[in-house]
Protein backbone atom coordinates (compact mmCIF):
# COMPACT_ATOMS: atom_id res chain seq x y z
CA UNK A 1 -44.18 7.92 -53.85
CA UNK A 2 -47.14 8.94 -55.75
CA UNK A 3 -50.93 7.08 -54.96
CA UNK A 4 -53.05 7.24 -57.23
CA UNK A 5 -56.15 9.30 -56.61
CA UNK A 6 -58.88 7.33 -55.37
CA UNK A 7 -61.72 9.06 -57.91
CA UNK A 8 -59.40 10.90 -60.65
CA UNK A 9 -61.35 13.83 -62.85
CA UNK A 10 -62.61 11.78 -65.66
CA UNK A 11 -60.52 11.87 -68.75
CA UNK A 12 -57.69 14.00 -66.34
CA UNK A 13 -54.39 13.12 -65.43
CA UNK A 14 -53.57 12.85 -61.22
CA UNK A 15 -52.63 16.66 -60.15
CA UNK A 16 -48.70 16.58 -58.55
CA UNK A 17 -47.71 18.35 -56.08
CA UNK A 18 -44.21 19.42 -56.03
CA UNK A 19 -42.62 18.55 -52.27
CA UNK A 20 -41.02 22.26 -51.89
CA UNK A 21 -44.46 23.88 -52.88
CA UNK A 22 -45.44 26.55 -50.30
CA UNK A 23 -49.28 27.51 -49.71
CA UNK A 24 -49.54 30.90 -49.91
CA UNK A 25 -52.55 32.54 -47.39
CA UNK A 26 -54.54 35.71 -49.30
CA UNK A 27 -56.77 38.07 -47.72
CA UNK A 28 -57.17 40.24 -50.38
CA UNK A 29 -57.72 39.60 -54.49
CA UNK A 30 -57.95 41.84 -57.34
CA UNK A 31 -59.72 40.82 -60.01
CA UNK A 32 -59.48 42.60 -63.35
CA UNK A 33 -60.40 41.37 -67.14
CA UNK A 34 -59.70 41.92 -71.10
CA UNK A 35 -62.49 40.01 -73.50
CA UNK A 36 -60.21 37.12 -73.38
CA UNK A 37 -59.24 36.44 -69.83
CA UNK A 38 -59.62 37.02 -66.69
CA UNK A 39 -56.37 37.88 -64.03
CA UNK A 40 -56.68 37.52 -59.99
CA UNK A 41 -54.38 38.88 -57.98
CA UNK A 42 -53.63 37.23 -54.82
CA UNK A 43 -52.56 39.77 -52.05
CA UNK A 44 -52.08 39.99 -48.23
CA UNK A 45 -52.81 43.09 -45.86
CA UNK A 46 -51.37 43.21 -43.08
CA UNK A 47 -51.52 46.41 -40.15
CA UNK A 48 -48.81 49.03 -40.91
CA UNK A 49 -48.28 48.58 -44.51
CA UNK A 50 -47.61 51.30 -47.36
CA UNK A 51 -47.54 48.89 -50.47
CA UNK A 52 -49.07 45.51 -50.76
CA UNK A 53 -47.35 42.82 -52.94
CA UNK A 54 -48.81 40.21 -55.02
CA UNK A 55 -48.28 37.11 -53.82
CA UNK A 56 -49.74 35.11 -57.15
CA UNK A 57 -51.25 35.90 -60.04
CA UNK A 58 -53.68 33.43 -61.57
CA UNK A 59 -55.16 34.24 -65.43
CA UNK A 60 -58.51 32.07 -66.38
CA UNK A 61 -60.18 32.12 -69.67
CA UNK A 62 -63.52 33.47 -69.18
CA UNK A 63 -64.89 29.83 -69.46
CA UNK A 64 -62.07 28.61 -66.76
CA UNK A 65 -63.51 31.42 -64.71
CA UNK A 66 -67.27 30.61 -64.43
CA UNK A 67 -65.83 26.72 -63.98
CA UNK A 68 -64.07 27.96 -60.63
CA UNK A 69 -67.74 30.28 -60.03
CA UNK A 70 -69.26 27.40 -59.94
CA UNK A 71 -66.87 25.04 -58.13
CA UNK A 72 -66.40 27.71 -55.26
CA UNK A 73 -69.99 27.72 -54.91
CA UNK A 74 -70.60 24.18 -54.54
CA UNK A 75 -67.54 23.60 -52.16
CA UNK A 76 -69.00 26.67 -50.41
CA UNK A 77 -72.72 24.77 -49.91
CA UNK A 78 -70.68 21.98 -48.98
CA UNK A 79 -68.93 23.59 -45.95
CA UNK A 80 -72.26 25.62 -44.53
CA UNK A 81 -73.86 22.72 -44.43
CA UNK A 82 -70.82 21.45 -42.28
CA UNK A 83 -69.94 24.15 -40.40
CA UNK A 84 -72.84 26.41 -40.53
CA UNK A 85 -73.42 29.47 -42.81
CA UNK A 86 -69.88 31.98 -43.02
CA UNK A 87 -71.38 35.50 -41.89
CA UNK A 88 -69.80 38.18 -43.82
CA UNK A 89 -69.10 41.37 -42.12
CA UNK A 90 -72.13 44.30 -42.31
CA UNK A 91 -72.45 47.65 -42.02
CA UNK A 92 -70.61 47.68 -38.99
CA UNK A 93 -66.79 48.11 -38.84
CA UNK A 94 -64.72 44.64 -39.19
CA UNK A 95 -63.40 44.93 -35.16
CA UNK A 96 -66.86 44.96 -34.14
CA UNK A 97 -67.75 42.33 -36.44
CA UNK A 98 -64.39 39.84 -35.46
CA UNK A 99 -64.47 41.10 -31.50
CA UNK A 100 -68.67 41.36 -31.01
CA UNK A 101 -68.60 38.28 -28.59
CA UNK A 102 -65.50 39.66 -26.52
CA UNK A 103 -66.90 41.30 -23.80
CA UNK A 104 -64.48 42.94 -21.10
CA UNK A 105 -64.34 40.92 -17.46
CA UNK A 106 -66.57 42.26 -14.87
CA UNK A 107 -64.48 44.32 -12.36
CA UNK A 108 -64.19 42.38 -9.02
CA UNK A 109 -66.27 42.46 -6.58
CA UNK A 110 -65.61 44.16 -2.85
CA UNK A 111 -67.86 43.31 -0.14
């Protein structure tokens, strides 16, 4: 059954999605370009492995590109102001940066 969207894009038809259609979860993109488009390659890293497969490539004409620039950054602002700002890793290495507020238990005590 499709709904209609409550506020559709104006002057766009409703977006389907397909029932099988699987999310796919990145944590790594490759972005390369040619004067007339722009490709992003969707990857994920994971411990142990030699070659890393893309998962999805996605080509944008360089106007479609600075339209998702600017959408990202709005829907960015949006979720900061939600959630609080998203702290990117430093200088430091990324374990120290995802594990800073483990701290080890205190050895017990012995009277």
């Amino acid at each position: 059954m499709n709904e209609e969207p409550k506020n559709p894009a104006h002057g766009m038809p409703p977006m389907e999605l397909p029932e099988d259609l699987e999310p796919v979860y990145s944590n790594l993109a490759r972005i390369s370009h040619t004067p007339s488009e722009l490709t992003v390659d969707f990857c994920r890293l994971l411990p142990g492995q030699k070659r890393i497969p893309v998962l999805v490539r996605i080509l944008l004409s360089p106007v479609g590109a600075k339209l998702l620039l600017r959408a990202l950054a709005e829907n960015i602002a949006r979720y900061e102001a939600s959630f609080g700002e998203i702290i990117l890793p430093g200088n430091s290495g990324l374990a120290d940066d995802l594990f800073r507020q483990v701290h080890p238990p205190e050895p017990p005590k012995t009277d």
